[in-house]
N, C-alpha and C. Protein backbone atom coordinates (compact mmCIF):
# COMPACT_ATOMS: atom_id res chain seq x y z
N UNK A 1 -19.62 31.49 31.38
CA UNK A 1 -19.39 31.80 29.99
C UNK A 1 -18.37 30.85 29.37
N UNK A 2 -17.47 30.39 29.98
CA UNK A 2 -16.46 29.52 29.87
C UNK A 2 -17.05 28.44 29.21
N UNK A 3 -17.49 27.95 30.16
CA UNK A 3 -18.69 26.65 29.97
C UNK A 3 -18.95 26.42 28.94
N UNK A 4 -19.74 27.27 28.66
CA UNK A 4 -20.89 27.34 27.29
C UNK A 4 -19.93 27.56 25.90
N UNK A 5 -18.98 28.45 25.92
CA UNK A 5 -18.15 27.85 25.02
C UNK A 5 -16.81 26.80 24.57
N UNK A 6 -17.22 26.17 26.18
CA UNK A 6 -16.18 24.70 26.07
C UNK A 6 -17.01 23.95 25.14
N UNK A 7 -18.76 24.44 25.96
CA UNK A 7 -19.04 23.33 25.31
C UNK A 7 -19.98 23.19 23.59
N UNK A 8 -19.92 24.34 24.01
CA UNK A 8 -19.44 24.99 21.72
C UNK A 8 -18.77 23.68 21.48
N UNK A 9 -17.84 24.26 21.53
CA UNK A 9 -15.88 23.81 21.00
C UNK A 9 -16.06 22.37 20.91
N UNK A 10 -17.07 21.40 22.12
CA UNK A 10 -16.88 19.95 22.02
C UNK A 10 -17.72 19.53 21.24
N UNK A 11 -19.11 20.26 20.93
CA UNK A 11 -20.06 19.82 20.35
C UNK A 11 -19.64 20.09 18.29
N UNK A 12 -19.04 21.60 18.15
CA UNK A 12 -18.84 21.89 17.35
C UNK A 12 -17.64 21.04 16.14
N UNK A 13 -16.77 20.87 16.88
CA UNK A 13 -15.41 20.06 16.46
C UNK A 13 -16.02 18.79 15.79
N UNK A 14 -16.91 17.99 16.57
CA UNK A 14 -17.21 16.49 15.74
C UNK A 14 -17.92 17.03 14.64
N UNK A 15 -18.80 17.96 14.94
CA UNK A 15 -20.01 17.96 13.94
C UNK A 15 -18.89 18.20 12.60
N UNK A 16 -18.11 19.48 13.04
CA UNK A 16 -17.54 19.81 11.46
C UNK A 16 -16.77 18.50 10.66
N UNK A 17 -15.95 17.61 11.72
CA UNK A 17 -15.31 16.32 10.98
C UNK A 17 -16.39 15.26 10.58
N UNK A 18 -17.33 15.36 11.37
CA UNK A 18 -18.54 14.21 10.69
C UNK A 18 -18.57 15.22 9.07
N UNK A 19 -18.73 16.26 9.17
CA UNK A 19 -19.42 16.85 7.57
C UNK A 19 -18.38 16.83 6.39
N UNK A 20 -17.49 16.66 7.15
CA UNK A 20 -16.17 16.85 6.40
C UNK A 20 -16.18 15.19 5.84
N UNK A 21 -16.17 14.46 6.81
CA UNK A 21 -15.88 12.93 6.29
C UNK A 21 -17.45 12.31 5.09
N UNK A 22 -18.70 12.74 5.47
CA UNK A 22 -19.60 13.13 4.78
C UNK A 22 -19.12 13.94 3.02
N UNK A 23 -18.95 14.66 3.14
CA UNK A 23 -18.51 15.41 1.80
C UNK A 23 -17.64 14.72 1.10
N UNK A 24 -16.46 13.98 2.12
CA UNK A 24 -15.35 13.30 1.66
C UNK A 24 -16.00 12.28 0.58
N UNK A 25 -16.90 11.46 1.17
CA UNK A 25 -17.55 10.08 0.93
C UNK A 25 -18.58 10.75 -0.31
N UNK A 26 -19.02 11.62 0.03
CA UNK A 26 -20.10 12.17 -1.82
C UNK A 26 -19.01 12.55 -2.97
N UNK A 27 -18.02 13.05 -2.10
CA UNK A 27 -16.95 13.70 -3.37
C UNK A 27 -16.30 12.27 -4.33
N UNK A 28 -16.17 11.27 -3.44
CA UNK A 28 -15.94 10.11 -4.40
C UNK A 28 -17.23 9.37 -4.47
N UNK A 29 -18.16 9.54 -4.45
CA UNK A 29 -19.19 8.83 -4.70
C UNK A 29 -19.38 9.41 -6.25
N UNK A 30 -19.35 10.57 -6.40
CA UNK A 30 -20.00 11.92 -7.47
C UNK A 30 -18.41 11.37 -8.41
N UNK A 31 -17.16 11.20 -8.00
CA UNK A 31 -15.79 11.44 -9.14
C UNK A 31 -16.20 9.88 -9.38
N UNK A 32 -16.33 8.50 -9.31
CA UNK A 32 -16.78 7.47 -9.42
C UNK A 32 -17.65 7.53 -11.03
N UNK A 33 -18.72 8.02 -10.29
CA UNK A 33 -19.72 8.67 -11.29
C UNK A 33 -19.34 9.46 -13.05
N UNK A 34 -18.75 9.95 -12.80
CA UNK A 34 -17.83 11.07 -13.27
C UNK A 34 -17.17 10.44 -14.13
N UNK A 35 -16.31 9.05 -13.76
CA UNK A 35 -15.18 8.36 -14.30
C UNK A 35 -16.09 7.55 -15.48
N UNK A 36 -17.27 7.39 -14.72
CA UNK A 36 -18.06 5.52 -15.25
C UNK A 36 -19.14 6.58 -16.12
N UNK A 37 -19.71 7.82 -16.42
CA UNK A 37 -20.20 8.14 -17.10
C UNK A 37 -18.72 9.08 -18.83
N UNK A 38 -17.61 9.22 -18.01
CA UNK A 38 -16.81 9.61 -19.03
C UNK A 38 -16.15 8.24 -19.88
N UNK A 39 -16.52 6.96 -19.21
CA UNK A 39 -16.22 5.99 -19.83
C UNK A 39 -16.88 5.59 -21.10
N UNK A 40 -18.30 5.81 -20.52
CA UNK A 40 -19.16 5.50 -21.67
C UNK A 40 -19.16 6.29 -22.44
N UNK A 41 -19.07 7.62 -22.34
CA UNK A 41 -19.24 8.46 -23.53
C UNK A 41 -17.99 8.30 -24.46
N UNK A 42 -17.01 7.54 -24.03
CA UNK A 42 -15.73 7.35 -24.74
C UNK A 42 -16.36 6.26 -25.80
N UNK A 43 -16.96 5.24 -24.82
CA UNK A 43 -17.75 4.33 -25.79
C UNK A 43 -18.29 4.33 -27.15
N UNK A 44 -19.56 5.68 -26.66
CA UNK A 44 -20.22 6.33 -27.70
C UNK A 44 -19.63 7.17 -28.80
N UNK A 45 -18.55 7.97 -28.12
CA UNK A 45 -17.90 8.42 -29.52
C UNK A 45 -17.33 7.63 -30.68
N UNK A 46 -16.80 6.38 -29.81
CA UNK A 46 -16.11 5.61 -30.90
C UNK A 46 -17.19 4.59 -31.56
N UNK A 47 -18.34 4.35 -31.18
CA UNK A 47 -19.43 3.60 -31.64
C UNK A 47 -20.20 4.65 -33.20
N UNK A 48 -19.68 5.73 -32.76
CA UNK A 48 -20.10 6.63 -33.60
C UNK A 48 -19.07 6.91 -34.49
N UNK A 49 -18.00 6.92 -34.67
CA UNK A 49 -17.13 6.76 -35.33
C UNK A 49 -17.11 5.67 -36.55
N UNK A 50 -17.33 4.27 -35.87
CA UNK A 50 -17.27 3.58 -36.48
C UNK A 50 -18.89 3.38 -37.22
N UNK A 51 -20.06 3.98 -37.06
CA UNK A 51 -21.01 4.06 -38.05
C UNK A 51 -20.87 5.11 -39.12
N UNK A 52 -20.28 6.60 -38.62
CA UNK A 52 -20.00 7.44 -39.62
C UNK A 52 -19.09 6.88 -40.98
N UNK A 53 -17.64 5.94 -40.27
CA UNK A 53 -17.14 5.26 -41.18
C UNK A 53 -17.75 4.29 -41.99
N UNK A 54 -19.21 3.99 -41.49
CA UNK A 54 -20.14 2.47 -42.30
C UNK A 54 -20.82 3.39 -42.66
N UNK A 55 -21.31 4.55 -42.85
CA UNK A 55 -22.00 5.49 -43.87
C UNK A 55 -21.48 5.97 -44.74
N UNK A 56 -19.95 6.43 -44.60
CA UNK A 56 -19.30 6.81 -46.24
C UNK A 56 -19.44 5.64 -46.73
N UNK A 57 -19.21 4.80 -46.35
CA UNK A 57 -18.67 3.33 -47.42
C UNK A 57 -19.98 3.06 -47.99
N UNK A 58 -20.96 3.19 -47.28
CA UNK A 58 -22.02 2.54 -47.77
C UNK A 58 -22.73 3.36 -48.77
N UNK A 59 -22.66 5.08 -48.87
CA UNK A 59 -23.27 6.06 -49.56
C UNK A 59 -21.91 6.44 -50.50
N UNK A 60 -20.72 5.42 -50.52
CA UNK A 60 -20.16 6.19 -51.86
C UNK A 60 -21.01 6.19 -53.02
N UNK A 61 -20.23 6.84 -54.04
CA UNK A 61 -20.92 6.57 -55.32
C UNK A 61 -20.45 5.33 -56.13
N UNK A 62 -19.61 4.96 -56.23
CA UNK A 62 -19.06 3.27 -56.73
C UNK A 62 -19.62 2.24 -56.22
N UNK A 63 -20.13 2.37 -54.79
CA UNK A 63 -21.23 1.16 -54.00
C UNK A 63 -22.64 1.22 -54.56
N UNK A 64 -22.81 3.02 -54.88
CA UNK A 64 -24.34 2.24 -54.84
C UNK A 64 -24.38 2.48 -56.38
N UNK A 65 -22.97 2.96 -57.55
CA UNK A 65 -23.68 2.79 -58.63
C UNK A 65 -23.40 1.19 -58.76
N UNK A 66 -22.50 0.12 -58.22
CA UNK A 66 -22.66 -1.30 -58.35
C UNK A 66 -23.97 -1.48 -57.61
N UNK A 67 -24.77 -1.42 -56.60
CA UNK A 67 -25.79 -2.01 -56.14
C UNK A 67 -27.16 -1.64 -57.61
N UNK A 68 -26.56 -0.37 -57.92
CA UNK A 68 -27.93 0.15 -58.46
C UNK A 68 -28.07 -0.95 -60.08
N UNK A 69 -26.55 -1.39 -60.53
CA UNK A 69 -26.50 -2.15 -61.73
C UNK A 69 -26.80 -3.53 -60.99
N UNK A 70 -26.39 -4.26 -60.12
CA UNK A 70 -26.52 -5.52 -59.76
C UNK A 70 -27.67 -5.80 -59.14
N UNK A 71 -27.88 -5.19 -58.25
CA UNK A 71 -29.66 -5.65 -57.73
C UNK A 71 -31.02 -5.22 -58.21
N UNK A 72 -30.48 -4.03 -58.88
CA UNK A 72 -32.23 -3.21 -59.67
C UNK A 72 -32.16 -3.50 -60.87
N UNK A 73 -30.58 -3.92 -61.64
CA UNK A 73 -30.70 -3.89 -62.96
C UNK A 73 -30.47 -2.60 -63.95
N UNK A 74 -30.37 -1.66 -63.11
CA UNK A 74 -30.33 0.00 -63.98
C UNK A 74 -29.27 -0.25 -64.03
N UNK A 75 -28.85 0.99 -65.75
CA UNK A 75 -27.74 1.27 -66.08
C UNK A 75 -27.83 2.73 -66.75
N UNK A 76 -26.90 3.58 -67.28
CA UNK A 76 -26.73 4.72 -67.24
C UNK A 76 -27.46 5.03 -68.68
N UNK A 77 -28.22 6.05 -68.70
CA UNK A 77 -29.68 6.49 -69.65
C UNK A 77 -28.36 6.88 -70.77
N UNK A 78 -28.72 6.47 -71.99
CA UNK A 78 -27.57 7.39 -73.01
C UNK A 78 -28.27 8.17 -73.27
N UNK A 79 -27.83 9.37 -73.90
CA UNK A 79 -28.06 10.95 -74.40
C UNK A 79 -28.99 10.44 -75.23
N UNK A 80 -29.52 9.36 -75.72
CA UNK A 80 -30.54 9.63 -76.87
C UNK A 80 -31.90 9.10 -76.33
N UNK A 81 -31.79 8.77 -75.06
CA UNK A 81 -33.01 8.50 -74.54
C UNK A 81 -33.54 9.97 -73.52
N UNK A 82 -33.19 10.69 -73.74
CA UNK A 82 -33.42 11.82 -72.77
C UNK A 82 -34.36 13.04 -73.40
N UNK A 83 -35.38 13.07 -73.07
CA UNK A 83 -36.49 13.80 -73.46
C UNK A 83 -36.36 15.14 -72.84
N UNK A 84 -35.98 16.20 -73.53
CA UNK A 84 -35.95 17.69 -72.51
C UNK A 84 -37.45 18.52 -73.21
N UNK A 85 -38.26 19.02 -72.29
CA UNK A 85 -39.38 19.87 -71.75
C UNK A 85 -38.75 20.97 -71.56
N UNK A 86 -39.25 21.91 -72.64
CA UNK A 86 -39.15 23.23 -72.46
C UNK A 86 -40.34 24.16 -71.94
N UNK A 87 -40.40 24.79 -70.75
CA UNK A 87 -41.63 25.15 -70.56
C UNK A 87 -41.61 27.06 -70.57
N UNK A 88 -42.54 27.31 -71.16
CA UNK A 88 -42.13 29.06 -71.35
C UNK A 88 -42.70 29.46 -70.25
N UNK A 89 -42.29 30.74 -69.97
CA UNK A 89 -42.61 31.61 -69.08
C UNK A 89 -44.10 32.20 -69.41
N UNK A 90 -44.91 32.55 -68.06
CA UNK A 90 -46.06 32.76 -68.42
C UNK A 90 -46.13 34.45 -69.23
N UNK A 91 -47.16 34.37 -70.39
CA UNK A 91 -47.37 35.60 -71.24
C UNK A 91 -45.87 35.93 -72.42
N UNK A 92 -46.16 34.60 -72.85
CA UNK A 92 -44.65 34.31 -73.79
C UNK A 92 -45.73 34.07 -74.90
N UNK A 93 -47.22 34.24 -74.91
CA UNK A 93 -48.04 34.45 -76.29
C UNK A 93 -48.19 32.78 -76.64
N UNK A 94 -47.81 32.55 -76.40
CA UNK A 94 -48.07 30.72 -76.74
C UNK A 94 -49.17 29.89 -76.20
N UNK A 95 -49.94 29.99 -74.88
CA UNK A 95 -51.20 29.70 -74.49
C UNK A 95 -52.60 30.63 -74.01
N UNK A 96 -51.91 31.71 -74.88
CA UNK A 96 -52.88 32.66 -74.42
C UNK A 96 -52.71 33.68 -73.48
């Protein structure tokens, strides 16, 4: 009986430090990983940052009312060009 659990004890002991040094070696394989995917997303936030900042600028209203006068030529309709449509509600006796 001795025996058989000496030889447990000799067989058992490596196996657990092989699994141990195993786990060791995934645990920085996986934090590696970890580091080089939290890098990039640092990337991406600030890549995104800096387009959100090139979308206000580009959708103010002072940019695109200069683009809308300088490249299309429009300019602001005065009150006497403005045609208002009144439309009645249906059974207001007016078309029947």
């Amino acid at each position: 009986m001795k025996r058989v659990l000496a030889l447990f004890a000799i067989l058992t002991v490596p196996l657990l430090l092989l699994a141990t040094v195993r786990q060791t070696a995934r645990f920085q394989t996986l934090r590696a990983e970890a580091l080089r995917l939290e890098a990039l997303q640092k990337d991406w936030i600030e890549q995104n940052r800096k387009l959100q900042a090139a979308v206000s600028v580009l959708s103010s209203r002072s940019r695109v009312d200069e683009a809308a006068r300088q490249s299309l030529g429009l300019s602001p309709v005065r009150p006497e060009g403005i045609l208002r449509i009144r439309i009645e509600s249906p059974g207001s006796g007016i078309d029947g």
